[in-house]
C-alpha atoms as a PDB file:
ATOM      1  CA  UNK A   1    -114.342  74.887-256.498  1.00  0.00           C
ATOM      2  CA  UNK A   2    -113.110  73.379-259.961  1.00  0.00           C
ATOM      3  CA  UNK A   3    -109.854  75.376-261.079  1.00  0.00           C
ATOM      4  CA  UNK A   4    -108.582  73.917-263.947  1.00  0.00           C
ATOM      5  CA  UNK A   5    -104.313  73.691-264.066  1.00  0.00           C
ATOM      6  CA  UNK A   6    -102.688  74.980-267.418  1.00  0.00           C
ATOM      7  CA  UNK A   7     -99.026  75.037-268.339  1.00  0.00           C
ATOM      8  CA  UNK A   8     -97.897  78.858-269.738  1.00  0.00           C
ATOM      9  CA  UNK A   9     -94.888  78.997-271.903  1.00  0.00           C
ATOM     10  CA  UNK A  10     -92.912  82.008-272.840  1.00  0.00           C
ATOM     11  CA  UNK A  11     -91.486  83.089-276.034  1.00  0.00           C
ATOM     12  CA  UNK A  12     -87.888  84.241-276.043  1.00  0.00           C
ATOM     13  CA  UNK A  13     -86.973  85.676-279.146  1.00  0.00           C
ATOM     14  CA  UNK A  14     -83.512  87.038-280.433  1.00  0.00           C
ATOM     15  CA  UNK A  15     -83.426  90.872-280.900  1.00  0.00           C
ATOM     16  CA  UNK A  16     -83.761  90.779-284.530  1.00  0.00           C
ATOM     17  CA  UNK A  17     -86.788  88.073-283.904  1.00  0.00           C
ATOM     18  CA  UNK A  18     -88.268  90.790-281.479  1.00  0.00           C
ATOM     19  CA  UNK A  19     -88.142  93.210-283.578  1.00  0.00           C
ATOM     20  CA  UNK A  20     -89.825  91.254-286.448  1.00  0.00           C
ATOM     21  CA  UNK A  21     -93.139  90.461-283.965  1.00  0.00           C
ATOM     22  CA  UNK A  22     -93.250  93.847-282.566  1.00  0.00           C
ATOM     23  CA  UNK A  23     -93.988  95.031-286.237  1.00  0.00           C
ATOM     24  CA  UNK A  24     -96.232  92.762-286.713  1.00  0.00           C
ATOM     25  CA  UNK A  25     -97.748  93.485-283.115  1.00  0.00           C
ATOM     26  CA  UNK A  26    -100.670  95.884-282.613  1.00  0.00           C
ATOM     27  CA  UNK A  27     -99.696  99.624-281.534  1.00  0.00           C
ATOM     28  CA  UNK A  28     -95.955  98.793-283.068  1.00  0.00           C
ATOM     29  CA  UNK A  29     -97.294  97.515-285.884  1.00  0.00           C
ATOM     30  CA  UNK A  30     -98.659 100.650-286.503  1.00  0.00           C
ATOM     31  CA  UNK A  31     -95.952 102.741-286.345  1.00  0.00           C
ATOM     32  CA  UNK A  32     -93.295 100.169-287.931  1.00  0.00           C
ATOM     33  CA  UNK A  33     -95.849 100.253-291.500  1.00  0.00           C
ATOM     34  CA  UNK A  34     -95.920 104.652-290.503  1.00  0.00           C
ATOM     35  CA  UNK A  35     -92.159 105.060-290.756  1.00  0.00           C
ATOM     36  CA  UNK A  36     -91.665 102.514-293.782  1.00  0.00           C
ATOM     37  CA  UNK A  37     -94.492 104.379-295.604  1.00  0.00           C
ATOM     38  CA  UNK A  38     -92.334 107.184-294.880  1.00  0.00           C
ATOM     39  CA  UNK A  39     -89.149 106.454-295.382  1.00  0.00           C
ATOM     40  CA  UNK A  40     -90.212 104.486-299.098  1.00  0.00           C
ATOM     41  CA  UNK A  41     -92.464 107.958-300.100  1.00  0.00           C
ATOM     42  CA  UNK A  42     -89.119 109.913-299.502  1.00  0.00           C
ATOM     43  CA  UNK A  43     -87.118 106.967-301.374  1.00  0.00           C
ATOM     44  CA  UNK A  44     -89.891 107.087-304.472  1.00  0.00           C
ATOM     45  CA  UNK A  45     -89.890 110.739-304.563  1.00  0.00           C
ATOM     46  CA  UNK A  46     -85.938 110.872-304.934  1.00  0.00           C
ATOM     47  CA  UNK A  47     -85.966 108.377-307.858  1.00  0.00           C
ATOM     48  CA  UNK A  48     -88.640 109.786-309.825  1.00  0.00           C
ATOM     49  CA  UNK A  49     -86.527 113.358-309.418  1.00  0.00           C
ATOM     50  CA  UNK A  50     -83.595 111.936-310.712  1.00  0.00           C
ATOM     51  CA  UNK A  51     -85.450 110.086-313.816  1.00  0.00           C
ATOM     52  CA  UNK A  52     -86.384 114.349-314.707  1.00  0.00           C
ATOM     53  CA  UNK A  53     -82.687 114.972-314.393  1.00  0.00           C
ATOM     54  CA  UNK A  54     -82.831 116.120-311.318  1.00  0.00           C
ATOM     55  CA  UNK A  55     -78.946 116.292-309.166  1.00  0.00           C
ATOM     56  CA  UNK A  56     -77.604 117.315-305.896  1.00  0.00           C
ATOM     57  CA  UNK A  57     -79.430 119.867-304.326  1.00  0.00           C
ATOM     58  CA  UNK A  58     -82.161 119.808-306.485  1.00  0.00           C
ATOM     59  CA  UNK A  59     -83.037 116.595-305.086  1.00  0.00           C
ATOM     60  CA  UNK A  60     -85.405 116.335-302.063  1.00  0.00           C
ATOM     61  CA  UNK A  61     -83.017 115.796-298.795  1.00  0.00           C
ATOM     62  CA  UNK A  62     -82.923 112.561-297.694  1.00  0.00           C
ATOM     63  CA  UNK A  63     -85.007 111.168-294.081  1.00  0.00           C
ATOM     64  CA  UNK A  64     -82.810 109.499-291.669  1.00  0.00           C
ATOM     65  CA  UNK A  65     -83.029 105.817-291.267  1.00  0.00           C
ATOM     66  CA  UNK A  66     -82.120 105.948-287.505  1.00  0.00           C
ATOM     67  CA  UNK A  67     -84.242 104.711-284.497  1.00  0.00           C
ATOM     68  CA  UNK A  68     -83.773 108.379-282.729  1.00  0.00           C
ATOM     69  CA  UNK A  69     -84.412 110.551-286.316  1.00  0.00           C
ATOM     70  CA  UNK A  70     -87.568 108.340-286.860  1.00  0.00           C
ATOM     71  CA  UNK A  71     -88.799 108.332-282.640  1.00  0.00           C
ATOM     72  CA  UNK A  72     -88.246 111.770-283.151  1.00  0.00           C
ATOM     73  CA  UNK A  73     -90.562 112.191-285.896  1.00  0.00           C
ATOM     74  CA  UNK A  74     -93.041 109.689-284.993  1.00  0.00           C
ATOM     75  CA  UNK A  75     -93.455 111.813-281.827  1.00  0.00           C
ATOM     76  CA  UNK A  76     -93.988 114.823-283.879  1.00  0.00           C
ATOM     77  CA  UNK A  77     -96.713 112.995-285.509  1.00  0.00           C
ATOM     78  CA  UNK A  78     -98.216 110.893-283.394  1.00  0.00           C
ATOM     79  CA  UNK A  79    -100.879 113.155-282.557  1.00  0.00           C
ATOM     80  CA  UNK A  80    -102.266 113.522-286.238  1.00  0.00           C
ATOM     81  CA  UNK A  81    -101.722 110.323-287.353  1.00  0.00           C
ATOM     82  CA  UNK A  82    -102.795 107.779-284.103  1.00  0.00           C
ATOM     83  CA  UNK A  83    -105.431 110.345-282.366  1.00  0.00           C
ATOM     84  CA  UNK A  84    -105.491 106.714-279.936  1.00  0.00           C
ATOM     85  CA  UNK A  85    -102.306 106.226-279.026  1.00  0.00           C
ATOM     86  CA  UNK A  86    -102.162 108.138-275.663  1.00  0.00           C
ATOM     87  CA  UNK A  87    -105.461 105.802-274.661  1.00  0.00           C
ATOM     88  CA  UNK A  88    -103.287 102.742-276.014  1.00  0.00           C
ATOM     89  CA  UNK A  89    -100.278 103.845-273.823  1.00  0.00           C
ATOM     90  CA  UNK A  90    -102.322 104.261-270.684  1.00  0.00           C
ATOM     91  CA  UNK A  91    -104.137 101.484-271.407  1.00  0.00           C
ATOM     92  CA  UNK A  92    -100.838  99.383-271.472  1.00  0.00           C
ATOM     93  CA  UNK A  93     -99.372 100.501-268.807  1.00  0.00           C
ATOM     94  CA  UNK A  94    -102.559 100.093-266.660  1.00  0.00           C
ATOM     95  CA  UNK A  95    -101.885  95.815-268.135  1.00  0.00           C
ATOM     96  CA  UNK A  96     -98.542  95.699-266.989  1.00  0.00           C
ATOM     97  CA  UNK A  97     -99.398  97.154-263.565  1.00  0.00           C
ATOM     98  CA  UNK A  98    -102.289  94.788-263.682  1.00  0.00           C
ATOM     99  CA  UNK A  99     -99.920  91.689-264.942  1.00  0.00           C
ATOM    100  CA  UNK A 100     -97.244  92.480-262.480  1.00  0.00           C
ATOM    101  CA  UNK A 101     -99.434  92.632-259.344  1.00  0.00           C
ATOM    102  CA  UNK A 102    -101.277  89.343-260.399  1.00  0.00           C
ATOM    103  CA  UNK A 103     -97.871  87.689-260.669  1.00  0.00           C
ATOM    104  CA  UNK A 104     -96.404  88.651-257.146  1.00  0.00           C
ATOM    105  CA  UNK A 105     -99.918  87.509-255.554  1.00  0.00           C
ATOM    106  CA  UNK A 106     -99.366  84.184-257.500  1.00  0.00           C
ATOM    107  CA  UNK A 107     -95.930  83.759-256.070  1.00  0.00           C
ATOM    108  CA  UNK A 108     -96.674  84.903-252.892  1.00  0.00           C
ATOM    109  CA  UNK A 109     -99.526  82.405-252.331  1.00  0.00           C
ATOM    110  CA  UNK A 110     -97.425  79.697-253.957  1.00  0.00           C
ATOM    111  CA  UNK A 111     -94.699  80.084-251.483  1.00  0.00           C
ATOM    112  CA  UNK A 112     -97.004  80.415-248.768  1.00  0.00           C
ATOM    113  CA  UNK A 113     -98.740  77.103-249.553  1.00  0.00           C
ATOM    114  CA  UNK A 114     -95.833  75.177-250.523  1.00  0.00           C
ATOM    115  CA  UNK A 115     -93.741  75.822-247.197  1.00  0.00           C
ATOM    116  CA  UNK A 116     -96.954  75.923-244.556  1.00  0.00           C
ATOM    117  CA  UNK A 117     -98.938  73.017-243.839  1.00  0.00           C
ATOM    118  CA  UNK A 118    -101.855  74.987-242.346  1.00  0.00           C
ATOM    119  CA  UNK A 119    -102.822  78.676-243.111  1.00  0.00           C
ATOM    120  CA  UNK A 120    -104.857  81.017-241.133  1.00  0.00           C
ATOM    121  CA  UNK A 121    -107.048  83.703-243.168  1.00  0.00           C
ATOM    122  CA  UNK A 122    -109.657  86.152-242.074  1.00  0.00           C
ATOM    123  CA  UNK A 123    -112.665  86.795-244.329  1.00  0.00           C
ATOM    124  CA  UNK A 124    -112.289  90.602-243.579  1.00  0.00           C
ATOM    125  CA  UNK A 125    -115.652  92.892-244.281  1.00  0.00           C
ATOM    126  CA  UNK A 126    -112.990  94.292-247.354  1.00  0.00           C
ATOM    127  CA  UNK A 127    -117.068  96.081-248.224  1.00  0.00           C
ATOM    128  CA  UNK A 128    -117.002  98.284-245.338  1.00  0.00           C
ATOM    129  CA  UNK A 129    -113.290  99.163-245.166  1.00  0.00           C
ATOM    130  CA  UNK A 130    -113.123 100.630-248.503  1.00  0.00           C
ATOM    131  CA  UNK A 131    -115.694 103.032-247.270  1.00  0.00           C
ATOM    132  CA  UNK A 132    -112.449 104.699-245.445  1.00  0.00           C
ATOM    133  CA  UNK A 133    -111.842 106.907-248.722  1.00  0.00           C
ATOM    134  CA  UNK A 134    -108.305 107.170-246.975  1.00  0.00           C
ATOM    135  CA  UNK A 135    -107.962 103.733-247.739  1.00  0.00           C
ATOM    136  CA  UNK A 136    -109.627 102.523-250.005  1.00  0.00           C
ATOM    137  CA  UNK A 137    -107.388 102.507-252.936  1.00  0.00           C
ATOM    138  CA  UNK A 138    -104.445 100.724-250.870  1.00  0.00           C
ATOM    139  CA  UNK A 139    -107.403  98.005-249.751  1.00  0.00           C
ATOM    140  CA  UNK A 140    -108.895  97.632-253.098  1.00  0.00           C
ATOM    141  CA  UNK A 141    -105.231  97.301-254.896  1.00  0.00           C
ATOM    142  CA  UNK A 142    -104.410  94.921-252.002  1.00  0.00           C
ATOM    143  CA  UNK A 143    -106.313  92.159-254.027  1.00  0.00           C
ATOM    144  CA  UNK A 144    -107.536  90.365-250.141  1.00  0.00           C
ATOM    145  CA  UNK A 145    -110.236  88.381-252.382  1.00  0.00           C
ATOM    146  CA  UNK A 146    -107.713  86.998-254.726  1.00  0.00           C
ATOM    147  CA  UNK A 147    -105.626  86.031-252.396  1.00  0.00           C
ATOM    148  CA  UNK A 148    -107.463  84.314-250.408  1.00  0.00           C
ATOM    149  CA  UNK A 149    -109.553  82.774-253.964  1.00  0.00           C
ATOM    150  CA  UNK A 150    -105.896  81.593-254.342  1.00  0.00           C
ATOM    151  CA  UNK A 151    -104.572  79.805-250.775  1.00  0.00           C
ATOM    152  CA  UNK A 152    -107.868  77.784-251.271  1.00  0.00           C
ATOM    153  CA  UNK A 153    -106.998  76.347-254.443  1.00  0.00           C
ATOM    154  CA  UNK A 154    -103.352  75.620-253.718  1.00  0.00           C
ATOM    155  CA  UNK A 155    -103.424  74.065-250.324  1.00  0.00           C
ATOM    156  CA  UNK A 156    -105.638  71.582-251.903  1.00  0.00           C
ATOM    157  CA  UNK A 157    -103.541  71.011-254.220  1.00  0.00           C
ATOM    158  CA  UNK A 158    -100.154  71.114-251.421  1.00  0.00           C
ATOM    159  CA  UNK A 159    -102.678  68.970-249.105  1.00  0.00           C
ATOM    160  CA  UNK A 160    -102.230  71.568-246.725  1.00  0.00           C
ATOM    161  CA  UNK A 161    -104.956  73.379-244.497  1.00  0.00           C
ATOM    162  CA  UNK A 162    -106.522  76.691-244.933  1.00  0.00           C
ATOM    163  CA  UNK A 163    -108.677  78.096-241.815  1.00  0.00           C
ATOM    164  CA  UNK A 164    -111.127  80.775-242.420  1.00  0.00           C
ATOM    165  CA  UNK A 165    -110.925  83.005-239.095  1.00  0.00           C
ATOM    166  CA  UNK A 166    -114.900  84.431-238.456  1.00  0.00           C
ATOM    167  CA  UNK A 167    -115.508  87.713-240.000  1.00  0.00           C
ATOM    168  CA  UNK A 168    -116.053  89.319-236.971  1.00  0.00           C
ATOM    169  CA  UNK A 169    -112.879  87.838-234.970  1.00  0.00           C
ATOM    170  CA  UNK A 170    -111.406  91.051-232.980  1.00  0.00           C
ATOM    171  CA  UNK A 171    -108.196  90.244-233.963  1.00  0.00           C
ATOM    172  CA  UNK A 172    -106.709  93.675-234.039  1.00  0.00           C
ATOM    173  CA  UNK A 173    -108.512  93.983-230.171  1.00  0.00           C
ATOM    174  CA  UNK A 174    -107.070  90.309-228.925  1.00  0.00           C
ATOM    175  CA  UNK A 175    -104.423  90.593-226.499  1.00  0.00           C
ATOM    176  CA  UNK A 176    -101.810  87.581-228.310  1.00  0.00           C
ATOM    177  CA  UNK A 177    -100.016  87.315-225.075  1.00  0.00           C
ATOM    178  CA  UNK A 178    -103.078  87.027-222.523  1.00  0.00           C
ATOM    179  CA  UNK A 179    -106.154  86.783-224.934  1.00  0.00           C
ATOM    180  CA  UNK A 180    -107.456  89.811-223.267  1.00  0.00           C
ATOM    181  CA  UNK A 181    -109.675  92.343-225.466  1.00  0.00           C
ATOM    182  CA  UNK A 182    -110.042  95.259-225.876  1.00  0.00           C
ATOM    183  CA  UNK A 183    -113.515  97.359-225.873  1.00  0.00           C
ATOM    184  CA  UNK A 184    -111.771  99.894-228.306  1.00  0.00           C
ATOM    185  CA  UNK A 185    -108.928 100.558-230.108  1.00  0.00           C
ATOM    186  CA  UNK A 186    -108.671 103.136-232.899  1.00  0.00           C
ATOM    187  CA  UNK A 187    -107.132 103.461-235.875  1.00  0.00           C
ATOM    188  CA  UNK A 188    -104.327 105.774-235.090  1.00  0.00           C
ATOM    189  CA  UNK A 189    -103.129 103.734-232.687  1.00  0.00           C
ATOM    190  CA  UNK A 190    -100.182 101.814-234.164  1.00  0.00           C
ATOM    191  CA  UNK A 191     -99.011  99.683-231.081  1.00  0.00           C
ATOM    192  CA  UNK A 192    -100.844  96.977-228.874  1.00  0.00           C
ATOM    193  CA  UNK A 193    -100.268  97.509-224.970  1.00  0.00           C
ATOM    194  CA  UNK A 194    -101.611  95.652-222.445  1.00  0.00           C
ATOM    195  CA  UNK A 195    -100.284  96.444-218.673  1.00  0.00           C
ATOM    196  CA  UNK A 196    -101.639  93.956-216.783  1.00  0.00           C
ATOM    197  CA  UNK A 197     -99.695  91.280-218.871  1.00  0.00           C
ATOM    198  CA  UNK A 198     -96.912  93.554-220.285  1.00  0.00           C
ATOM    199  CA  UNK A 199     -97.276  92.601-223.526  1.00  0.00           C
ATOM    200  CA  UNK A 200     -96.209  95.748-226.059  1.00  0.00           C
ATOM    201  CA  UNK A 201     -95.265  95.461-230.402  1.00  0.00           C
ATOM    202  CA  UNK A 202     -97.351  96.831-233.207  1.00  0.00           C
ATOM    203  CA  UNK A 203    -100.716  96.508-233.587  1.00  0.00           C
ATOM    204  CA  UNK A 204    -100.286  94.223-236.834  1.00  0.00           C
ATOM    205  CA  UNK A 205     -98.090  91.926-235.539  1.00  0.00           C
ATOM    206  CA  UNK A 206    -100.120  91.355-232.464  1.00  0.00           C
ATOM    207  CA  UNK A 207    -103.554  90.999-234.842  1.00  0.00           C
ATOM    208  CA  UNK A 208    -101.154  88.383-237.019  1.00  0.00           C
ATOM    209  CA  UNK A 209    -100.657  86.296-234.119  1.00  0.00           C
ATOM    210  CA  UNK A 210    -104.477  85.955-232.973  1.00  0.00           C
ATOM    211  CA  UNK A 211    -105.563  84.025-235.986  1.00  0.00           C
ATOM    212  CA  UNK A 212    -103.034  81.594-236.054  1.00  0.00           C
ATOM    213  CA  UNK A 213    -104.069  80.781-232.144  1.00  0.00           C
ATOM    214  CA  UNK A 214    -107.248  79.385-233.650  1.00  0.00           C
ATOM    215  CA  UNK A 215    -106.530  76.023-234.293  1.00  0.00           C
ATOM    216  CA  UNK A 216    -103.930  73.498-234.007  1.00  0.00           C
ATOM    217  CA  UNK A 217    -100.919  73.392-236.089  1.00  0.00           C
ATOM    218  CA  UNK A 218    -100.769  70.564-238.725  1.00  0.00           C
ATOM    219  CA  UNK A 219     -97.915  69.896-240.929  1.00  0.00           C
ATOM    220  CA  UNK A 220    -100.359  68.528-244.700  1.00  0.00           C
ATOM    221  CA  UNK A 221    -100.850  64.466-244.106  1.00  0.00           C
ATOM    222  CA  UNK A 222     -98.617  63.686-241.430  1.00  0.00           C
ATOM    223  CA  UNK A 223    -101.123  64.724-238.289  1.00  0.00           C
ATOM    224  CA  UNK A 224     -99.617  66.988-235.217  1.00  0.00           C
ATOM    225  CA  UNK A 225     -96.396  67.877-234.634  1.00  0.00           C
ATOM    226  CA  UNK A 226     -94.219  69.712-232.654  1.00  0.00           C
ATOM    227  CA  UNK A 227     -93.469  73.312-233.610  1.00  0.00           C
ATOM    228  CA  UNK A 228     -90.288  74.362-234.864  1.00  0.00           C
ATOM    229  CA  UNK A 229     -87.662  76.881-233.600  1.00  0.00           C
ATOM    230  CA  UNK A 230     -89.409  79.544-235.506  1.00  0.00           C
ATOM    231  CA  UNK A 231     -92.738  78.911-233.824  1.00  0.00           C
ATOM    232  CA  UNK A 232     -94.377  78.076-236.841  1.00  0.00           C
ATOM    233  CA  UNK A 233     -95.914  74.935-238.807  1.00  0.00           C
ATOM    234  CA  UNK A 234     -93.690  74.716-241.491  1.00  0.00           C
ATOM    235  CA  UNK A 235     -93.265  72.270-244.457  1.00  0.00           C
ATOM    236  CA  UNK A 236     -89.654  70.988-245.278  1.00  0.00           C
ATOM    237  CA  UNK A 237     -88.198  73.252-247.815  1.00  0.00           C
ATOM    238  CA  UNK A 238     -88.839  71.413-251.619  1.00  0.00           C
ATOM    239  CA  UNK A 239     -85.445  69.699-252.790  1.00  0.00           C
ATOM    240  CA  UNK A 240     -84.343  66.174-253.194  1.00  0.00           C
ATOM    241  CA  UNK A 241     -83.066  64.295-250.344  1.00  0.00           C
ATOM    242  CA  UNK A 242     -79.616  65.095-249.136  1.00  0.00           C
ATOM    243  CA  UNK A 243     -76.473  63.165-249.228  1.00  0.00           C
ATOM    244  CA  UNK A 244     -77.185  59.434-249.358  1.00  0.00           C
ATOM    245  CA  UNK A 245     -80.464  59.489-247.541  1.00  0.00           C
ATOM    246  CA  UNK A 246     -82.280  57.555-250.146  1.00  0.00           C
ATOM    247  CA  UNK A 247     -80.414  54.847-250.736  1.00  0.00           C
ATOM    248  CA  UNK A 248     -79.258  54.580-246.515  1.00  0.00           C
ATOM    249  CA  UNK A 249     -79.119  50.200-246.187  1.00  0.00           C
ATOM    250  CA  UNK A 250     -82.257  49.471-243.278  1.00  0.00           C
ATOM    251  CA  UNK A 251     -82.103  46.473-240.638  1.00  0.00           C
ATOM    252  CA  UNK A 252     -82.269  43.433-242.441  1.00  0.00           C
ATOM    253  CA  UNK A 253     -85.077  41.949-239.991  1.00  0.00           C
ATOM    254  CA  UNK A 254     -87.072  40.982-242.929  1.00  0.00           C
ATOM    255  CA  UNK A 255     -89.939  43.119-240.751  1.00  0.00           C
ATOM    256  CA  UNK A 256     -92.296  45.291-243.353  1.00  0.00           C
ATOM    257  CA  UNK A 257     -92.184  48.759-241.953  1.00  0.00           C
ATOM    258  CA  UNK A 258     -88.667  48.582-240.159  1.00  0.00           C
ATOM    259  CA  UNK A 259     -87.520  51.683-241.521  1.00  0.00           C
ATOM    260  CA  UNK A 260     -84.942  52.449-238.708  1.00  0.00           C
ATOM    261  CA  UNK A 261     -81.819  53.364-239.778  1.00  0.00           C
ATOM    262  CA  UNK A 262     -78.827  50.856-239.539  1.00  0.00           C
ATOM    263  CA  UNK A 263     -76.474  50.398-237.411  1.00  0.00           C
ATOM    264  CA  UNK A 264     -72.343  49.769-238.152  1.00  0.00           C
ATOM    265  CA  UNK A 265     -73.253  46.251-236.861  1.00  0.00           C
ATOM    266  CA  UNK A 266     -75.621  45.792-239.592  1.00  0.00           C
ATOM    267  CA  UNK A 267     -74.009  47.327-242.131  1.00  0.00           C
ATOM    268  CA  UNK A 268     -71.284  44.901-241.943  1.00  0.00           C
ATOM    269  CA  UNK A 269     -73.881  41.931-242.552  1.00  0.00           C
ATOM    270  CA  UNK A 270     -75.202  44.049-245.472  1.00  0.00           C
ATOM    271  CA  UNK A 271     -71.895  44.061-246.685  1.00  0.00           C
ATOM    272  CA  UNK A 272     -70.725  40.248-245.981  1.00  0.00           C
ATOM    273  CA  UNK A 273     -74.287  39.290-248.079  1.00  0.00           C
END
């Protein structure tokens, strides 16, 4: 899979800079050039009044400069004017939604492949459960296919390990305790008991727990190791080294590789060198 890495930078105007691009922006543009069309026709009408003579009352009352007075009006007008604009809204909210969801997969998977050395997936038949018109939306707005497009990309690039459990792996079915499974277990059923080893929790915590049973845990590039008090193969947390770990004096055996730390004894040579 080539995916090609890009940097994304951010604008961050001042208020009056924002409000300089936003009329010069689409939709907003639209309505900014509205109101000043406006507000100037009411402006042009008042001065060629007053060139007949016109005063006071006679005049045509001014239109209010104000964000409300003109929201108001736009509003009012919107209708007539932008026959679109209810499309554009919907179709910019439907882009944030869209923008917002893609960004919490993003981080999610970035966390997830930054902090575990191997990951366990299943390629779910995602075909056949949207066929459940009960869930369907939820599974489809779930995103499974992007997320998993995404843990294969960055644990490459982590050097970390990403397992594909079978399609058909009764994970929901697998006893996590014994290994036991089930011939059925339906839907409604939210938790996982099993008698004969005692084993009781939800049904998606037990199915969670199958997959990772699969293979061995790994922490990326350094080979097997033991698990840690969470039960999990887990990366060290990103950071720079603590305290004065990287700069800590070694044996001075003049031995390549003799990274063991040094003793007071040793120290005390560093020091009288």
């Amino acid at each position: 899979m080539l995916v090609v890495q890009a940097y994304r930078f951010a604008l961050d105007p001042t208020p009056s800079q924002a409000r300089a691009l936003a009329s010069h922006c689409g939709a907003a543009r639209v309505v900014f050039n509205w109101g000043l069309a406006r507000i100037k026709a009411n402006l042009d009408r008042r001065a060629a009044e007053r060139s007949y003579g016109l005063k006071g009352d006679q005049l045509t009352p001014p239109l209010s400069w104000s964000i409300y007075a003109l929201r108001k009006a736009w509003n009012a007008a919107k209708h007539e004017v932008a026959p679109w604009w209810a499309e554009a809204q919907r179709s910019r909210i439907h882009h944030r939604v869209a923008a917002l969801r893609g960004d919490a997969l993003h981080k999610l998977t970035t966390r997830l492949a930054r902090e575990y050395g191997t990951i366990v997936v299943e390629d779910l038949n995602v075909a056949g459960l949207v066929r459940n018109r009960r869930l369907a939306r939820v599974i489809s707005d779930a995103g499974f296919g992007e997320i998993r497009r995404q843990l294969t990309y960055k644990t490459a690039w982590q050097g970390g390990i990403l397992v594909v459990a079978g399609r058909w792996f009764p994970s929901s079915k697998t006893c996590s305790g014994c290994g036991a499974v089930k011939a059925k277990l339906p839907l409604r059923v939210r938790t996982f008991a099993r008698p004969s080893c005692g084993l009781v929790m939800d049904r998606d915590v037990n199915a969670a727990r199958n997959p990772a049973a699969l293979v061995g845990r790994h922490v990326a590039g350094s080979g097997p190791v033991t698990r840690n008090g969470r039960g999990a193969d887990r990366k060290t947390p990103l950071g720079g080294a603590g305290g004065c770990e990287a700069s800590t004096p070694h044996r001075d055996t003049g031995q390549d590789g003799d990274f063991r730390p040094a003793t007071g004894e040793s120290l005390r040579r560093v020091e009288a060198q």
